[in-house]
C-alpha atoms as a PDB file:
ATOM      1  CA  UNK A   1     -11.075  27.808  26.338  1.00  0.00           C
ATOM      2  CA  UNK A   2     -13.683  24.901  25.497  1.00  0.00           C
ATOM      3  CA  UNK A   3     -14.692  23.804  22.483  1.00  0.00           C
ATOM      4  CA  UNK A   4     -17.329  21.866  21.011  1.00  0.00           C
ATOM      5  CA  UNK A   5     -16.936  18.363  19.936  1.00  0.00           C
ATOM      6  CA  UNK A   6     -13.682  17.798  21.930  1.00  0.00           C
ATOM      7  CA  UNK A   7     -13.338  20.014  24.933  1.00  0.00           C
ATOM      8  CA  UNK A   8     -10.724  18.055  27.186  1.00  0.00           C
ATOM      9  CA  UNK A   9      -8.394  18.197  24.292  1.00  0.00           C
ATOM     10  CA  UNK A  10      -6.289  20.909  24.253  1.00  0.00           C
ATOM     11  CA  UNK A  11      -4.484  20.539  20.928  1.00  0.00           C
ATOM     12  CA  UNK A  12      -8.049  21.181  19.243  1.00  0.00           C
ATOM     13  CA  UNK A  13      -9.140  24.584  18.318  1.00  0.00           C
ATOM     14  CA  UNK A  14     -12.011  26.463  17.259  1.00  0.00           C
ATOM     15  CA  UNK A  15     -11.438  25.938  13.529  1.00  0.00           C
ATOM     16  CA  UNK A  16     -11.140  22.500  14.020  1.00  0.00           C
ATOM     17  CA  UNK A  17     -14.789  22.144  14.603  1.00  0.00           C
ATOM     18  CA  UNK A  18     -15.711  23.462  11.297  1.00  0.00           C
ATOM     19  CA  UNK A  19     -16.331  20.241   9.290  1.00  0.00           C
ATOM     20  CA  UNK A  20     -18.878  20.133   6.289  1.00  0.00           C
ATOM     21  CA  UNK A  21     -20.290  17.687   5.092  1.00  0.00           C
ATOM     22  CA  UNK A  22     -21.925  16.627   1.236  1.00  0.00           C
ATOM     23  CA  UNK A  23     -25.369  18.056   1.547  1.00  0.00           C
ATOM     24  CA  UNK A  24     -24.650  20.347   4.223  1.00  0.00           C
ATOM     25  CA  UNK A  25     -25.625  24.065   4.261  1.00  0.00           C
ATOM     26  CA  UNK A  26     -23.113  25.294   1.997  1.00  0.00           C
ATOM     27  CA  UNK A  27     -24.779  23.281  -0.826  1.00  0.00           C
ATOM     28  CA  UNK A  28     -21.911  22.341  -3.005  1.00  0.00           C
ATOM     29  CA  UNK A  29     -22.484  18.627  -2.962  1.00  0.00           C
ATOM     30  CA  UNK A  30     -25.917  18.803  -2.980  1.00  0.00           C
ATOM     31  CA  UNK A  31     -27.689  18.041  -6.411  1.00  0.00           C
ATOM     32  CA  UNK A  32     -23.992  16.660  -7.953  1.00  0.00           C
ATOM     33  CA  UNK A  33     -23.541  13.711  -9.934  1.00  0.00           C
ATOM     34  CA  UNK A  34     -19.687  14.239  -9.761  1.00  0.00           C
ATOM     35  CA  UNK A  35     -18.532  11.440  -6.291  1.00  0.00           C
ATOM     36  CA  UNK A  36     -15.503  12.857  -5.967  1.00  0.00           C
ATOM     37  CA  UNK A  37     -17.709  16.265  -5.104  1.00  0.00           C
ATOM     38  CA  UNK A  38     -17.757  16.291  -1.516  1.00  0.00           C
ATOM     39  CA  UNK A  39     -14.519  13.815  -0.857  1.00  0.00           C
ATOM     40  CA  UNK A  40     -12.188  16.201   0.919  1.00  0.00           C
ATOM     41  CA  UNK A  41     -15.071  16.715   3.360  1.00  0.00           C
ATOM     42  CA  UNK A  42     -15.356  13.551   3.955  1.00  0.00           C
ATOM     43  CA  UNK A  43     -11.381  12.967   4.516  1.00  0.00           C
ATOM     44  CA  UNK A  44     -12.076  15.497   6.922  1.00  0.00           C
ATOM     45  CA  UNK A  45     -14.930  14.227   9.029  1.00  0.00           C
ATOM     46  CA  UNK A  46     -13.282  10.894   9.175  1.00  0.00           C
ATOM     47  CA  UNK A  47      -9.798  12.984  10.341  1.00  0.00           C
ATOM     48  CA  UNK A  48     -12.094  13.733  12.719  1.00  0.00           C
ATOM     49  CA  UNK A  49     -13.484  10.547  13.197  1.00  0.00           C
ATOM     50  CA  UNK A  50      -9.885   9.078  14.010  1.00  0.00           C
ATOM     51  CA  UNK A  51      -9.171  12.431  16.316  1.00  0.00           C
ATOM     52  CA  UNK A  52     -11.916  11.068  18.383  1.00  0.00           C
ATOM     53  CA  UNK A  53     -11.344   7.192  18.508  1.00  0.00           C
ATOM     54  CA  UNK A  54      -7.610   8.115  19.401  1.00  0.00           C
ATOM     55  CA  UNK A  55      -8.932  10.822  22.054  1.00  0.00           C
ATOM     56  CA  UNK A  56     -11.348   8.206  23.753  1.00  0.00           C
ATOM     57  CA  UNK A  57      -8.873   5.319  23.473  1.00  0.00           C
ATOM     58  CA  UNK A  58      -6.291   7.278  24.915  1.00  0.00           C
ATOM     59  CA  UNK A  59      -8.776   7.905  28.295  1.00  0.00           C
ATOM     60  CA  UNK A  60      -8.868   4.632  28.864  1.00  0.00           C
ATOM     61  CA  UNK A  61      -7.407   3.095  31.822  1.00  0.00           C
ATOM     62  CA  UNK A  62      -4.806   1.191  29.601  1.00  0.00           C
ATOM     63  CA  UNK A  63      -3.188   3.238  27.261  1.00  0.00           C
ATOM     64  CA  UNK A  64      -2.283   1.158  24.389  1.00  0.00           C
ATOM     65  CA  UNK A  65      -0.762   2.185  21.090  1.00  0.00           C
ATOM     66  CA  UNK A  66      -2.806   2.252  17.890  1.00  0.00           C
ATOM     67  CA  UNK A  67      -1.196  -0.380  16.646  1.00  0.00           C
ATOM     68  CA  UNK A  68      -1.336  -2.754  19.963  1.00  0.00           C
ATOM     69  CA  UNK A  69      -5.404  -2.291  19.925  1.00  0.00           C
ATOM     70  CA  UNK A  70      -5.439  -3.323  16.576  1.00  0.00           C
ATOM     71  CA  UNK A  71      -4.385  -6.449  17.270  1.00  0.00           C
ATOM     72  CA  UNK A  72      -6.352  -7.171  20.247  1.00  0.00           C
ATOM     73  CA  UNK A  73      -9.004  -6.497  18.058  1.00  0.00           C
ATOM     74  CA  UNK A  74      -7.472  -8.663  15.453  1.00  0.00           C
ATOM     75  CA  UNK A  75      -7.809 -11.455  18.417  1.00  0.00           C
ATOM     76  CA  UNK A  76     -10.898 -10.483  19.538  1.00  0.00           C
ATOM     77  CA  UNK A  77     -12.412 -10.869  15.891  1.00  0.00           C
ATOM     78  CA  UNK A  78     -10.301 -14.288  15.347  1.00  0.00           C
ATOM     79  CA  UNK A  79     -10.273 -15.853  19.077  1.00  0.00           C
ATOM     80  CA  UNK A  80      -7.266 -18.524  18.686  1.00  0.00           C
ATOM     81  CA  UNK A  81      -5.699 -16.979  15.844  1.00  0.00           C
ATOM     82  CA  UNK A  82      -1.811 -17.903  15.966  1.00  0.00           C
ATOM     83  CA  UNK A  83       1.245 -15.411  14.999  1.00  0.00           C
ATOM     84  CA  UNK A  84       0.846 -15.526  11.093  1.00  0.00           C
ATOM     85  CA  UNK A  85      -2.656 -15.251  11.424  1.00  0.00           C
ATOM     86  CA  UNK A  86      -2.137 -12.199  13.320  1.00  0.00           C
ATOM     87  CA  UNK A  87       0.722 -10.754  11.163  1.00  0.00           C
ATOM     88  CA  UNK A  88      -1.761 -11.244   8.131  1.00  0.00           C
ATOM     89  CA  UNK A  89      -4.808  -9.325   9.671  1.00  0.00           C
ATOM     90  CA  UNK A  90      -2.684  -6.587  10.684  1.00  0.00           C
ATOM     91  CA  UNK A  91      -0.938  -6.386   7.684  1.00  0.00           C
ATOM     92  CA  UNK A  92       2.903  -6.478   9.124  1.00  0.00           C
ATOM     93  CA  UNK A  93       5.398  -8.940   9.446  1.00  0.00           C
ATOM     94  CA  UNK A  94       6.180 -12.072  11.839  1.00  0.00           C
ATOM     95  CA  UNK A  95       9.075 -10.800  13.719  1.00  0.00           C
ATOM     96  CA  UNK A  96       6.998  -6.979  14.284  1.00  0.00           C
ATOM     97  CA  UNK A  97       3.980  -9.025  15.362  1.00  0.00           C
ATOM     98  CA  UNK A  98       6.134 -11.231  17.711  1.00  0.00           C
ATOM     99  CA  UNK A  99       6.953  -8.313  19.321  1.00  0.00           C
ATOM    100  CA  UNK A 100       3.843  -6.701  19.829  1.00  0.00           C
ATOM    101  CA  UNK A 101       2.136  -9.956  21.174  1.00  0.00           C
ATOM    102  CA  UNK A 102       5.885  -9.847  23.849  1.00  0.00           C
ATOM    103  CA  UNK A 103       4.702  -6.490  24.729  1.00  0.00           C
ATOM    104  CA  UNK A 104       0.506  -6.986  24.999  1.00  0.00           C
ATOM    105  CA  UNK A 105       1.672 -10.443  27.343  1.00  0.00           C
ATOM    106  CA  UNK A 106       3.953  -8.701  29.428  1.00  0.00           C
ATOM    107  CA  UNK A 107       1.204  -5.889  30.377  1.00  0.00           C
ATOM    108  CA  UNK A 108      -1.149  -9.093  30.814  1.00  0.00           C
ATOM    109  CA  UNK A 109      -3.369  -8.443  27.519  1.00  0.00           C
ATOM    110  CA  UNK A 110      -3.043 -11.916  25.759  1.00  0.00           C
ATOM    111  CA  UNK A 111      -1.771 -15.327  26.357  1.00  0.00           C
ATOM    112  CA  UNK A 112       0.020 -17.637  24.101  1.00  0.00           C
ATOM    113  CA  UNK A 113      -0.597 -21.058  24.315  1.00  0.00           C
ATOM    114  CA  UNK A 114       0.674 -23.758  22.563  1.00  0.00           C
ATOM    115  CA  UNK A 115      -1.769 -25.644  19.818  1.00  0.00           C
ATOM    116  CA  UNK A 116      -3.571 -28.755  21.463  1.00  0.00           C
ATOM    117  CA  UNK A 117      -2.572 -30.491  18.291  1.00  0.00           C
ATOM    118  CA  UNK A 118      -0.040 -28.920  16.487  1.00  0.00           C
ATOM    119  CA  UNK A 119       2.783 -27.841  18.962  1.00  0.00           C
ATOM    120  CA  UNK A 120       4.827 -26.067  16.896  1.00  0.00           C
ATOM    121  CA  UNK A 121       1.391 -23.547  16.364  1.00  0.00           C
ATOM    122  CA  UNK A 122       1.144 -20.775  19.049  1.00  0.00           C
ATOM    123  CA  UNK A 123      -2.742 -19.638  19.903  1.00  0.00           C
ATOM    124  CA  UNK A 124      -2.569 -16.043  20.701  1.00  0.00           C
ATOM    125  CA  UNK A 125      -6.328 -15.680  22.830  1.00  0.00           C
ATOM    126  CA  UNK A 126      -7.288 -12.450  24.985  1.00  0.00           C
ATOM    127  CA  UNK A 127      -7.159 -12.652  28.493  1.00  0.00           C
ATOM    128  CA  UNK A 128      -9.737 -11.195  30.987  1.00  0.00           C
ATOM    129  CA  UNK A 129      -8.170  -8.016  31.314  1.00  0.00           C
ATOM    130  CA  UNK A 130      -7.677  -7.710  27.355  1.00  0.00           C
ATOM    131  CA  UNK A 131     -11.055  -7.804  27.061  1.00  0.00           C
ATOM    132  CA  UNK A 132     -12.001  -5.634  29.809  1.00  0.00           C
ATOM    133  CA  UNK A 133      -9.540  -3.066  27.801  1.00  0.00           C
ATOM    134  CA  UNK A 134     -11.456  -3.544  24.696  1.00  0.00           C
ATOM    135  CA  UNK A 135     -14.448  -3.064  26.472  1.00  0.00           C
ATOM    136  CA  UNK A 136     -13.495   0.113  28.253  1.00  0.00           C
ATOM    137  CA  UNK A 137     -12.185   1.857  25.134  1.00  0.00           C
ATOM    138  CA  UNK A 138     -15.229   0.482  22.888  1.00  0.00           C
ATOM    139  CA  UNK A 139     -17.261   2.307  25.898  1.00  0.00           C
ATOM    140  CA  UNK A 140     -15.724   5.243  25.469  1.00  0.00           C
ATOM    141  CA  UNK A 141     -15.695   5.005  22.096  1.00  0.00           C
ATOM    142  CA  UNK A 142     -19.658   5.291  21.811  1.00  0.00           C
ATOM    143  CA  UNK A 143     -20.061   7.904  24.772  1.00  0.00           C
ATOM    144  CA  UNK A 144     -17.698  10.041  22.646  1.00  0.00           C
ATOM    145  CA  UNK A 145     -19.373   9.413  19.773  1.00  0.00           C
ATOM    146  CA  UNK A 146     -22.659  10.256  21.290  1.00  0.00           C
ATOM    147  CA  UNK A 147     -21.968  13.306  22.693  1.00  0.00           C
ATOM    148  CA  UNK A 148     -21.259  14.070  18.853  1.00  0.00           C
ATOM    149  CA  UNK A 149     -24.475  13.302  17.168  1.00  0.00           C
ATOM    150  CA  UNK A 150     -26.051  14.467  19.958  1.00  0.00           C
ATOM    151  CA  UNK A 151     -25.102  17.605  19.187  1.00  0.00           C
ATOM    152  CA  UNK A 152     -26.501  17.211  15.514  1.00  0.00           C
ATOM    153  CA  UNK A 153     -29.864  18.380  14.522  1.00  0.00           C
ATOM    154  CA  UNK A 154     -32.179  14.652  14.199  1.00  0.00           C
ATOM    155  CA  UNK A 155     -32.429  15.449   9.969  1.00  0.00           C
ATOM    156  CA  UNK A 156     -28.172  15.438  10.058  1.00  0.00           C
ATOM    157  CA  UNK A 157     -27.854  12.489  12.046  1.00  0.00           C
ATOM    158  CA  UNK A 158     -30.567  10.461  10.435  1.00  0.00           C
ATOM    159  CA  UNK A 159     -28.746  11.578   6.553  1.00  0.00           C
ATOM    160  CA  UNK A 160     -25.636  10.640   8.117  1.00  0.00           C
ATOM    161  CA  UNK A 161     -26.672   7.344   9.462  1.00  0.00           C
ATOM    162  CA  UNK A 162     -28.151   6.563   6.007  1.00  0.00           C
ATOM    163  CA  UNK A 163     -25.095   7.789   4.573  1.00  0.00           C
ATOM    164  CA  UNK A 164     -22.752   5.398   6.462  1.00  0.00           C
ATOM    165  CA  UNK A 165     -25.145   2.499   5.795  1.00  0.00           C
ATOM    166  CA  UNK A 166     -25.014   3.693   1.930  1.00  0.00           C
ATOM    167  CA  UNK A 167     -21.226   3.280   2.445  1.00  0.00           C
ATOM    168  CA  UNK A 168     -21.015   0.075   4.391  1.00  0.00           C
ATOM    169  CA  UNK A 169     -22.677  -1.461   1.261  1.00  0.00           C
ATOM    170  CA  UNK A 170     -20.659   0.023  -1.666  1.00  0.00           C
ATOM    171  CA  UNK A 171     -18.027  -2.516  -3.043  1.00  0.00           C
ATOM    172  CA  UNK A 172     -14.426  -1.488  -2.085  1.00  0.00           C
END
């Protein structure tokens, strides 16, 4: 059986589809002054959220590990970032991210090069097919996520979009 927001994933069910949001139907954030009224909601949407990005990711024609398209983003974001640079944005260590750039250039996702004038300085760039990967997944990314809000009524998806701007803005 098919259902709703994901139906070529088998592992999600009916009640997985039953998300509310602040302001929705039920009413209970709607009207509050309280912010933490509505949070668990939230945590669930983006759950959600994160079910989908890994669902489409996973489609792509390279399957790469969460972690692995984090840091071709990372290199995307920062073209010619070297190793440290890389272990900071990601947030791990030099040895772990040594071996995740040995594993994205062996499936011919990135190149290391050595600095033009600091040799002892590795560049870590994309290479073509990196980005084509990046592309692919950020495609299916957005059809996913269309087929989503399509699905919303145009007053939800216009309150969400204002939401998520709302959000985008507030300090961390």
């Amino acid at each position: 059986m098919e259902y709703g927001l994901f139906p070529h994933h088998p592992d999600l069910t009916e009640s997985d589809e039953l998300v509310t949001l602040p302001g929705s139907a039920d009413g209970r954030a709607e009207g509050s002054g309280d912010p933490s009224v509505g949070a668990h909601e939230i945590a669930d949407a983006v759950e959600r959220l994160a079910t989908l990005w890994s669902v489409a990711a996973q489609e792509a024609a390279v399957r790469l590990s969460p972690h692995q398209l984090r840091a071709l983003r990372a290199v995307e974001a920062a073209p010619e970032v070297n190793l440290t640079g890389l272990a900071d944005r990601l947030d791990i260590g030099l040895p772990t991210a040594s071996r995740l750039c040995d594993r994205l250039e062996a499936a011919g996702l990135l190149e290391r090069a050595l600095h033009p004038r600091n040799r002892r300085e590795v560049l870590l760039t994309l290479t073509g097919q990196g980005r084509r990967v990046l592309k692919d997944v950020a495609h299916r990314r957005a059809r996913a996520l269309a087929e989503v809000l399509a699905a919303m009524a145009p007053a939800e998806r216009s309150a969400l979009i204002h939401g998520m701007k709302a959000f985008l803005r507030a300090p961390d």
